[in-house]
Protein backbone atom coordinates (compact mmCIF):
# COMPACT_ATOMS: atom_id res chain seq x y z
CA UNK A 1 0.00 0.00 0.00
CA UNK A 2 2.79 2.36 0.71
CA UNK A 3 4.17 1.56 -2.75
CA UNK A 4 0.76 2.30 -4.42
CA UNK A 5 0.31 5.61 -2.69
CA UNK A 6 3.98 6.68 -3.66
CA UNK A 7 3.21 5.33 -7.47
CA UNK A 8 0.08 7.53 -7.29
CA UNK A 9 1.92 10.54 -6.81
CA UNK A 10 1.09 11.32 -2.65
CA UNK A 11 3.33 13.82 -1.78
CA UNK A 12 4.48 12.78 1.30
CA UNK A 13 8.33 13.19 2.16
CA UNK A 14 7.54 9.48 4.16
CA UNK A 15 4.89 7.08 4.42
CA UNK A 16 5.65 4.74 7.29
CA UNK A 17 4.12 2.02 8.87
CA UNK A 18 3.61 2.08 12.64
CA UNK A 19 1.41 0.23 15.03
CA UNK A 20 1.60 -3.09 15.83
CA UNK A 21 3.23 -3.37 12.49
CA UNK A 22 6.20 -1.66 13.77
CA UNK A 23 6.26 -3.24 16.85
CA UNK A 24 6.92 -6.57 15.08
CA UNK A 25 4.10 -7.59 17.24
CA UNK A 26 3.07 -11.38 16.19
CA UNK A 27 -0.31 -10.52 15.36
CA UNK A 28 -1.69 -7.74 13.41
CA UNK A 29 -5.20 -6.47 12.98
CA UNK A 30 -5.82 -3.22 11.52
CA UNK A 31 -2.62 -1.70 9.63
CA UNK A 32 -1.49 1.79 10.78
CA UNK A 33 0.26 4.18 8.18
CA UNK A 34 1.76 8.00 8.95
CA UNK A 35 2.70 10.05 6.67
CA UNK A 36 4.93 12.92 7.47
CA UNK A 37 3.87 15.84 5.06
CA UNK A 38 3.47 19.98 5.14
CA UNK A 39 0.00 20.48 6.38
CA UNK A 40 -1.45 22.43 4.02
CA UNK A 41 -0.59 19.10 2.10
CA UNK A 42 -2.50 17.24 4.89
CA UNK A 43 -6.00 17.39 2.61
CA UNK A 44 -4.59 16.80 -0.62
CA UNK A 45 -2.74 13.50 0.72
CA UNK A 46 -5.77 12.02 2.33
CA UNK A 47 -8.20 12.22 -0.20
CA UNK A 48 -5.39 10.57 -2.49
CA UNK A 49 -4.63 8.05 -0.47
CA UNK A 50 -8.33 7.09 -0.25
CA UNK A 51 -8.72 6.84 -4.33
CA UNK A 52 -5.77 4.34 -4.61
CA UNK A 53 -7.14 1.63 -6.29
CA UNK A 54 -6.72 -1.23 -3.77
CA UNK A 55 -9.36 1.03 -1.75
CA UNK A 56 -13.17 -0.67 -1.93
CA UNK A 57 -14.73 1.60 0.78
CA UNK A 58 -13.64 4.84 2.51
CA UNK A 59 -14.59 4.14 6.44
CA UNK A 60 -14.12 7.69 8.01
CA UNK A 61 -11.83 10.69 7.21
CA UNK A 62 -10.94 13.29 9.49
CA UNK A 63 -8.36 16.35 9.45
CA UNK A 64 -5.25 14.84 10.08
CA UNK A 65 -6.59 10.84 9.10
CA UNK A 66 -8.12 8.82 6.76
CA UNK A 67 -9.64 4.82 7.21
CA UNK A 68 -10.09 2.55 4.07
CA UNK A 69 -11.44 -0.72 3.47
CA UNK A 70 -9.29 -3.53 1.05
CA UNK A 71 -9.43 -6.83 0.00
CA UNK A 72 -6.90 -7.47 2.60
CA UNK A 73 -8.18 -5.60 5.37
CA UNK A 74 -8.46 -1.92 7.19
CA UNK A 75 -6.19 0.50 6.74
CA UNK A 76 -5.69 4.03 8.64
CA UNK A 77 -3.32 6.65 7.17
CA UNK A 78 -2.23 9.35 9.76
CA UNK A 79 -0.39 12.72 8.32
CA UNK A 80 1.63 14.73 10.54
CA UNK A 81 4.05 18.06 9.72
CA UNK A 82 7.37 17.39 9.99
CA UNK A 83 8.04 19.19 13.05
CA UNK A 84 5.74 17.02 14.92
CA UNK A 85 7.30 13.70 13.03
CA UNK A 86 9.10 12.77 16.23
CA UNK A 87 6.08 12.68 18.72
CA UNK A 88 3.79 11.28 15.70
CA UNK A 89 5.74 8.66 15.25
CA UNK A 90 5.97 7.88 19.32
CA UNK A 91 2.12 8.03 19.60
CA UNK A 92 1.01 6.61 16.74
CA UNK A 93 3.55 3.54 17.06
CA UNK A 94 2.13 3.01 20.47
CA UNK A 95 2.08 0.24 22.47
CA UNK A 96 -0.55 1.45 24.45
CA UNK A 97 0.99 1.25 28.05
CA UNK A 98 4.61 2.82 26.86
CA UNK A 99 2.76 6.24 25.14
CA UNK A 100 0.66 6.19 28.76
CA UNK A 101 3.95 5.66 30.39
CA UNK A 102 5.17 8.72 28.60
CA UNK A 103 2.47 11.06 29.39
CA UNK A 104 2.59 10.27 32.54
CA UNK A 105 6.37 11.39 32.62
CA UNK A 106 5.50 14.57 30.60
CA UNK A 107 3.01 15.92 33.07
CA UNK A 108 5.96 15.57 35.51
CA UNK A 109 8.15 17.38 33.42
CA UNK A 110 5.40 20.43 32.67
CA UNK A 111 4.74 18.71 29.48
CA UNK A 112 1.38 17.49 27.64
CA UNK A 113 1.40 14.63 25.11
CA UNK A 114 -1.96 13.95 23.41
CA UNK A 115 -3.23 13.73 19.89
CA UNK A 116 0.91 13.32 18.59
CA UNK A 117 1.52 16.34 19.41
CA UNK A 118 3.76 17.22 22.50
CA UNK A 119 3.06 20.46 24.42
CA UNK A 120 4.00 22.94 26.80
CA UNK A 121 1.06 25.85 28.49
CA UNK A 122 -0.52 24.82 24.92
CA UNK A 123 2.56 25.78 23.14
CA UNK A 124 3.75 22.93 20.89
CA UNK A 125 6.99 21.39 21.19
CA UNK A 126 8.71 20.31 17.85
CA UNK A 127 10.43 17.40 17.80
CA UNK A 128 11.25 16.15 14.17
CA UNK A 129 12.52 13.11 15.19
CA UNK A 130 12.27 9.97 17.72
CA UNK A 131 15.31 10.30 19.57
CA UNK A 132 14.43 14.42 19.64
CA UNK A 133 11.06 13.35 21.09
CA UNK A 134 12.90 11.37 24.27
CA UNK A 135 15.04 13.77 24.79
CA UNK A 136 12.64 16.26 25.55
CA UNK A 137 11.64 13.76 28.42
CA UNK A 138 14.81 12.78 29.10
CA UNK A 139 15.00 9.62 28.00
CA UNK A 140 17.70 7.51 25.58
CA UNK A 141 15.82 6.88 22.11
CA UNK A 142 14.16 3.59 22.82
CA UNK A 143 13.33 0.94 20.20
CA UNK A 144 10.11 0.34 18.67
CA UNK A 145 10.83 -3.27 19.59
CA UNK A 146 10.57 -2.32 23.44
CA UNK A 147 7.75 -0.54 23.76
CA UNK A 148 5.55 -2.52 25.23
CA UNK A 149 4.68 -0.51 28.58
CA UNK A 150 6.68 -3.29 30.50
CA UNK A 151 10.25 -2.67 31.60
CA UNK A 152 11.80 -0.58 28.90
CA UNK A 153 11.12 2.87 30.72
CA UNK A 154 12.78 1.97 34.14
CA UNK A 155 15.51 0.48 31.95
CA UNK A 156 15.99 3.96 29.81
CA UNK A 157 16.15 6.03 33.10
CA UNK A 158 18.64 3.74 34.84
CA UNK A 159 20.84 3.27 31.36
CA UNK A 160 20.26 -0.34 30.84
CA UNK A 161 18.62 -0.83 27.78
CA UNK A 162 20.16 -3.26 25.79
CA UNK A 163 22.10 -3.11 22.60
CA UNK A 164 19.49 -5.01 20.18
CA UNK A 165 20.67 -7.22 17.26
CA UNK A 166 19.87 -5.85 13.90
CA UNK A 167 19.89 -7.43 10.55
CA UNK A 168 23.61 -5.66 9.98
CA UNK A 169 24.78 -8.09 12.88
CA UNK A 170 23.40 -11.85 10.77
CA UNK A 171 26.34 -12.97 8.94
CA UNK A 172 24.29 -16.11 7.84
CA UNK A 173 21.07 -18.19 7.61
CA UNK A 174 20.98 -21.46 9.05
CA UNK A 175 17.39 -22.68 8.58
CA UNK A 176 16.62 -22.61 4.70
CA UNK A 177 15.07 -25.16 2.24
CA UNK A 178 15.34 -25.88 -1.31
CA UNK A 179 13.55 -28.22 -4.10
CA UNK A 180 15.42 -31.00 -2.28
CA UNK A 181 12.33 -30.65 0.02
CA UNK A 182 9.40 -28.36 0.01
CA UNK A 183 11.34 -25.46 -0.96
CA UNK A 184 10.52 -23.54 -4.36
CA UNK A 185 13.76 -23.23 -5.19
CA UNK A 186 17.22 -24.85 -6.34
CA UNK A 187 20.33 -24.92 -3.78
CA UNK A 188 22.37 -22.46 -6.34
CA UNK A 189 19.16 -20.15 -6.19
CA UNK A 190 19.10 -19.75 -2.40
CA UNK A 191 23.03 -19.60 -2.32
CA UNK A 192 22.82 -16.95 -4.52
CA UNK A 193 19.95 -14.85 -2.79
CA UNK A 194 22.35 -15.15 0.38
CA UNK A 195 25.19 -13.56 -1.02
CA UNK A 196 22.90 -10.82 -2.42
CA UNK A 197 22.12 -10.33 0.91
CA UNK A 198 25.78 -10.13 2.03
CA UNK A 199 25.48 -13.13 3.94
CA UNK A 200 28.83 -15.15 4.84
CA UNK A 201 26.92 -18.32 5.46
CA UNK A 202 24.20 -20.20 4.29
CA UNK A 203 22.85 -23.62 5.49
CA UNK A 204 21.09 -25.80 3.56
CA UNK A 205 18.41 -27.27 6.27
CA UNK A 206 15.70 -29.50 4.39
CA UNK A 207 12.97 -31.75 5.62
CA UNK A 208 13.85 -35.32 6.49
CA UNK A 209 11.93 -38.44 5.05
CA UNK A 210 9.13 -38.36 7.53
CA UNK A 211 8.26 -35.09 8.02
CA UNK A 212 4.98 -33.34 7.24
CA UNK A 213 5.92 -31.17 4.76
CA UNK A 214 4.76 -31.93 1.49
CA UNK A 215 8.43 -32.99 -0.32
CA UNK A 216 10.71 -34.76 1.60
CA UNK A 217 14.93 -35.40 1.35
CA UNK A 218 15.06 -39.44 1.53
CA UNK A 219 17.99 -41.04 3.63
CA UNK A 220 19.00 -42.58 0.30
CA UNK A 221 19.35 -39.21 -1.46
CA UNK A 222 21.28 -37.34 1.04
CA UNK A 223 24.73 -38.39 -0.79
CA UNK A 224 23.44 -37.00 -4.05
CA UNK A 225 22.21 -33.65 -2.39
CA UNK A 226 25.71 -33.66 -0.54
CA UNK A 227 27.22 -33.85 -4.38
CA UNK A 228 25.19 -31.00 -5.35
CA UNK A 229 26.25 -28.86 -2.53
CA UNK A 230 29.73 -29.59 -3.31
CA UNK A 231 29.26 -28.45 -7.20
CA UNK A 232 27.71 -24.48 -5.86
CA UNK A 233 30.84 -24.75 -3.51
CA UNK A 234 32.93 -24.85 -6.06
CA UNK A 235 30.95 -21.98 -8.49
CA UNK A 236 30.18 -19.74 -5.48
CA UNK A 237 32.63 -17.13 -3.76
CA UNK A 238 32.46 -15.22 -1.12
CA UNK A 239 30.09 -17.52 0.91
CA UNK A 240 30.11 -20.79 2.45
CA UNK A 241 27.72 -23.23 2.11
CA UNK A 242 26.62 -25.81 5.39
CA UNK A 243 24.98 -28.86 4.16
CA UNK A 244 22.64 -29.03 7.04
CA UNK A 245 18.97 -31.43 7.86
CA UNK A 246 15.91 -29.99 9.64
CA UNK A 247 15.10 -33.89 11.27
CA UNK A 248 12.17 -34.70 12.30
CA UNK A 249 12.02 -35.57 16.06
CA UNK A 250 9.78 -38.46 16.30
CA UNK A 251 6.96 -39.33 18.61
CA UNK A 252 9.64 -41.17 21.04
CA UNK A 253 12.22 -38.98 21.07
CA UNK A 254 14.37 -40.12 18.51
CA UNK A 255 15.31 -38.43 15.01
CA UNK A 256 13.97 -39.48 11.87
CA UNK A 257 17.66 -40.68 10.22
CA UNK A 258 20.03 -42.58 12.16
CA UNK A 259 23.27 -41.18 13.82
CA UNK A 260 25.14 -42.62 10.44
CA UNK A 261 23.40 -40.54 8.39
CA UNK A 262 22.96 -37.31 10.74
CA UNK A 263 27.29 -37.39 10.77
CA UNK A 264 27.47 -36.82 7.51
CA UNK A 265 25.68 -33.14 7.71
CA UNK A 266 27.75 -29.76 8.63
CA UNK A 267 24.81 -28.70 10.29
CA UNK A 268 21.54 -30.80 12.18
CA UNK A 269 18.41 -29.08 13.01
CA UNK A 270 15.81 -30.76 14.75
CA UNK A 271 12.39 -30.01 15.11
CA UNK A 272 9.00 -31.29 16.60
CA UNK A 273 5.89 -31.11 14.05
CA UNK A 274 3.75 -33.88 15.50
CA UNK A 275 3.07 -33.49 19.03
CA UNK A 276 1.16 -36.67 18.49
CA UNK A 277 -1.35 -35.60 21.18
CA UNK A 278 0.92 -35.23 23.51
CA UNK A 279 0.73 -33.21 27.00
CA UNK A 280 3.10 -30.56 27.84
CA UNK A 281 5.58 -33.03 29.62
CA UNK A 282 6.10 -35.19 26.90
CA UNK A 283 6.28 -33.11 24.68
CA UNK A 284 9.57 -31.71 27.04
CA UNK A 285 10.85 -35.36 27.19
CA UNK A 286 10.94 -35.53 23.66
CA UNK A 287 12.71 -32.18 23.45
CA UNK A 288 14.93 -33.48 25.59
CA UNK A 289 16.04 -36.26 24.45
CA UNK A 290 16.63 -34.55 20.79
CA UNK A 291 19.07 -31.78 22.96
CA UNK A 292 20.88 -34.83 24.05
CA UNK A 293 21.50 -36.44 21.32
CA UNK A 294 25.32 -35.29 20.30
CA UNK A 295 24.70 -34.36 16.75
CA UNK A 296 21.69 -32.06 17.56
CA UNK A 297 22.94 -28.23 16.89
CA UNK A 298 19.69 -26.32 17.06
CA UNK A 299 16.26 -26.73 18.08
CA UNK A 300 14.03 -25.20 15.69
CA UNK A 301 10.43 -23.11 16.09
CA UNK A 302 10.32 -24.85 19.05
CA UNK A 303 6.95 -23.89 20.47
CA UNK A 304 5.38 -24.95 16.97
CA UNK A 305 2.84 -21.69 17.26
CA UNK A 306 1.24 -19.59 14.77
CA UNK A 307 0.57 -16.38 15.44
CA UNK A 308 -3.14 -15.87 15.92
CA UNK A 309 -4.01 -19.11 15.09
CA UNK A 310 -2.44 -21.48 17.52
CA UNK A 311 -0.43 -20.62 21.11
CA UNK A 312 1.90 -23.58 20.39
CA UNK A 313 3.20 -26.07 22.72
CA UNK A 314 3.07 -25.63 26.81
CA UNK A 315 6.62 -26.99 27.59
CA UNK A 316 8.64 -26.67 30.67
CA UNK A 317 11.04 -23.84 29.54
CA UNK A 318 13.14 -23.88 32.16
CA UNK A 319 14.07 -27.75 32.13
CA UNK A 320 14.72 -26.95 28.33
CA UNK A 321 16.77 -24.12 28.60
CA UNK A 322 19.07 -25.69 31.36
CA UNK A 323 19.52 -28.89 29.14
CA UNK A 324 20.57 -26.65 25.92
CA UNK A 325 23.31 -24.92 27.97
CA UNK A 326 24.36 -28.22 29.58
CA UNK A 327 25.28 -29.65 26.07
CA UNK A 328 25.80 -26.70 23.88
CA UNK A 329 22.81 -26.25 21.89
CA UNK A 330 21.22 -23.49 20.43
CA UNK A 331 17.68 -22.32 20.52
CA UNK A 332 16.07 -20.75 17.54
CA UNK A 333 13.78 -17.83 16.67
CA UNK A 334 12.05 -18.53 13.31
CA UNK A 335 11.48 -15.99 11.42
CA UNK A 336 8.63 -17.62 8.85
CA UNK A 337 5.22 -15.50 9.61
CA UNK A 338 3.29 -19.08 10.76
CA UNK A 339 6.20 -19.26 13.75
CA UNK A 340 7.67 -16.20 14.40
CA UNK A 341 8.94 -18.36 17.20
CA UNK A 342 10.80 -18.44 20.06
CA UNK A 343 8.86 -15.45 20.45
CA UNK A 344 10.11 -12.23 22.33
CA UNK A 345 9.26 -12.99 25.70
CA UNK A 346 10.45 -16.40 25.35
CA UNK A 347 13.66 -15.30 23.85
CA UNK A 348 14.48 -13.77 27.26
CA UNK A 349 13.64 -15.94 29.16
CA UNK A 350 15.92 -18.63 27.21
CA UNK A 351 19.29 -15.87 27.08
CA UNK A 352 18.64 -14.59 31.22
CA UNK A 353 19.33 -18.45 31.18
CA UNK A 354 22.57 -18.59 29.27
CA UNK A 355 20.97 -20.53 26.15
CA UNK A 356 22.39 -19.31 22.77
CA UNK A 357 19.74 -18.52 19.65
CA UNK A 358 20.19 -18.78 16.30
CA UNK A 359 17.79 -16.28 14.55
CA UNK A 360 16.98 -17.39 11.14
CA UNK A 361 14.86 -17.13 7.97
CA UNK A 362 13.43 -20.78 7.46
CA UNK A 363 12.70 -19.63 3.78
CA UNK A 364 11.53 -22.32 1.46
CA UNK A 365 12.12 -19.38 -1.72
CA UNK A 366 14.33 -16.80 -2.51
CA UNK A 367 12.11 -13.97 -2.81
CA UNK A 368 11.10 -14.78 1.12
CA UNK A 369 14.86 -14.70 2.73
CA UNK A 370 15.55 -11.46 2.99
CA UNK A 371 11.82 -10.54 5.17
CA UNK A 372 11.54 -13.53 7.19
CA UNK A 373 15.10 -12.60 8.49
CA UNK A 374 13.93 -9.13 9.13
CA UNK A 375 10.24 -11.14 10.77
CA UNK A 376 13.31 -13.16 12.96
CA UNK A 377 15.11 -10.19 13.78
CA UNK A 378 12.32 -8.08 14.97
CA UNK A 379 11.13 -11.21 17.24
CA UNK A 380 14.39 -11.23 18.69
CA UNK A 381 14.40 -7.41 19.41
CA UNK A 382 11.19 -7.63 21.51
CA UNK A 383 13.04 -10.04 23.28
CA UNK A 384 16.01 -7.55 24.34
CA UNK A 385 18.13 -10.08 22.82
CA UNK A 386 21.47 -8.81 21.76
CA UNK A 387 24.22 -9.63 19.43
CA UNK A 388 26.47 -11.88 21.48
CA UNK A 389 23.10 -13.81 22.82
CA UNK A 390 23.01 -15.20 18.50
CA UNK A 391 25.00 -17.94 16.83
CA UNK A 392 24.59 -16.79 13.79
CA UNK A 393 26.03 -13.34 14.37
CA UNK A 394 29.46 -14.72 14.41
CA UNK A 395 31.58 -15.76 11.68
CA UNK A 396 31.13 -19.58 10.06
CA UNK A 397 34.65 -20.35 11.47
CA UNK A 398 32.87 -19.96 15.04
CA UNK A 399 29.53 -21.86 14.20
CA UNK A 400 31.91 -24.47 12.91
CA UNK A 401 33.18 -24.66 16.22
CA UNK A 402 29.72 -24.14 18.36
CA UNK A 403 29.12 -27.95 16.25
CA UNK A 404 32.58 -29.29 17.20
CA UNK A 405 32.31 -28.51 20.97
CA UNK A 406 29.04 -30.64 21.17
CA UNK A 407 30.40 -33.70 19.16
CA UNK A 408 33.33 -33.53 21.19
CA UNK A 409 31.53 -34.03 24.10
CA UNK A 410 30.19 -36.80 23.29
CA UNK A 411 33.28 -38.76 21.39
């Protein structure tokens, strides 16, 4: 929608999304737009916005707003000036309980906040950008990611807010899939989407022979995959490729291919997709067992959820998190839109624990990798997670060596 409205000609200097969509929040409803434009643009933009032709019904329009119906949903456009495009972009991002947070500290400081604008005696305050805005209350900027009207204003005020991982910081994907499996597209394809994306890494993670996706790798064909690999090794530079497995972990506990097989990856993933109608502690032993077992590296989407569809799995965290720092395993956050899992608060829990996380893309196409890592990412940063808490933030030498450490163990 922001792409139609700029091919339509609005003449905004930046159409934005906020909201929940900002937030990274797991579930959206409604989509929130601002656009920061001069207001005697403010009419103009508005009444474009609402002809664009995904619109099918104009809801309300006010002075500074405009709601639309599409096929895909409600949309609200906000406009602001640009010296209110700090404080719009506070408000209108919400959460709810960090803008009420803020007000509250603005009426200590002689200060009103309401309607995005930020005033003092009824004089308005301009503040053209974010970290402007917190200033004014004196406050460190504070992440979009954070602001959920929890902890992050007691950590801005006592300096503690933490330094969030950021898309700069991955250095490689370890969760992808190719036509091997269920993925759209070949090995060379996704190899070569990850070095568009300046990635050092990629692993090549598809779905054992009895998962529930809808292609599967055989045990039989893993050789000829491995071959394949080895032939985009040898075209590719620049990047490293893993040959990795997502296995299945099976209704007992054990993993779909046999410890034979599993040696032969760079990489093993292993994830639970049946839970077989299994209760919470089960579910845990299974998990268990699978963080045992020495040629495990990473436990994948490991709630199973879907994001306004399904809560996932009730597991005992904390037995899980102890076991992956006992034998060295990592913890992901999927970044595909049906996980977006661990998610946030999970994430913290697992790293106040010492677990490490791999954040990753699980993309099954090219065209997906590059926003599912930004989905992972933002999961991860309303988790307060940080660089040094990810595996794949480090260089492949060191992930090599994250996998050695574990099989060590074991030999």
């Amino acid at each position: 929608m922001i792409r139609e409205a700029r091919r339509a000609g609005v003449a905004a200097d930046a159409i934005s999304a906020v909201g929940s969509v900002r937030r990274f929040a797991p579930a959206v409803g409604d989509v929130t737009l601002l656009g920061i434009v001069p207001s005697k643009r403010h009419t103009h933009v508005l009444a474009a916005f609402a002809r664009l032709a995904p619109v099918t019904a104009v809801v309300s329009q006010e002075a500074s707003s405009v709601t639309v119906e599409t096929a895909r949903g409600r949309i609200t456009l906000y406009v602001a000036p640009p010296d209110d495009a700090g404080t719009a972009f506070v408000w209108h991002t919400g959460a709810r309980g960090h803008v009420a947070h803020l007000q509250r500290r603005a009426e200590r400081l002689g200060l009103r906040l309401a309607e995005a604008r930020l005033t003092r005696d009824g004089a308005r305050i301009a503040c053209a950008s974010e970290p402007e805005f917190y200033a004014t209350l004196n406050l460190p900027y504070i992440a979009p990611e954070l602001r959920s009207g929890d902890e992050e204003i007691t950590a801005a005020e006592a300096g503690t807010l933490p330094r969030l991982v950021s898309e700069h910081h991955i250095r490689g994907d370890l969760h992808t899939h190719s036509s091997w499996s269920d993925g759209r597209n070949t090995i060379a394809d996704m190899v070569s989407a990850a070095r568009q994306l300046g990635y050092e890494y990629i692993a090549i993670t598809d779905h054992s022979e009895r998962a529930w996706s809808s292609r599967k790798l055989a045990a039989a064909d893993v050789d000829r995959q491995r071959e394949e690999i080895d032939r985009v090794r040898a075209a590719a530079r620049g990047i490293e490729v893993l040959h990795g497995i997502e296995v299945d972990i099976m209704l007992d506990g054990s993993l779909d291919f046999d410890d034979e097989t599993l040696g032969r990856f760079d990489i093993v993933l292993a994830s639970l997709h049946d839970h077989g109608g299994h209760d919470g502690a089960r579910l845990t032993e299974r998990y268990l067992r699978a963080i045992r077992h020495p040629l495990v590296n990473v436990i994948t989407h490991p709630t199973n959820r879907s994001p306004g569809l399904s809560d996932g799995y009730a597991l005992e965290f904390d037995a899980l998190w102890a076991a992956s720092v006992d034998t060295g395993t990592a913890v992901e956050i999927d970044g595909a839109p049906g996980h977006l899992d661990l998610d946030g608060a999970l994430a913290r829990r697992a790293v106040a624990a010492g677990v490490t996380l791999a954040v990753d893309s699980d993309s099954h196409r090219v065209d997906a990798m590059a926003r599912q890592m930004q989905f992972g990412v933002g999961t991860a940063r309303r988790g307060w997670i940080e660089p040094r808490h990810v595996l794949n933030t480090r260089a492949v030498a060191d992930v090599r060596a994250f996998i050695a450490r574990k099989r060590a163990r074991a030999s």
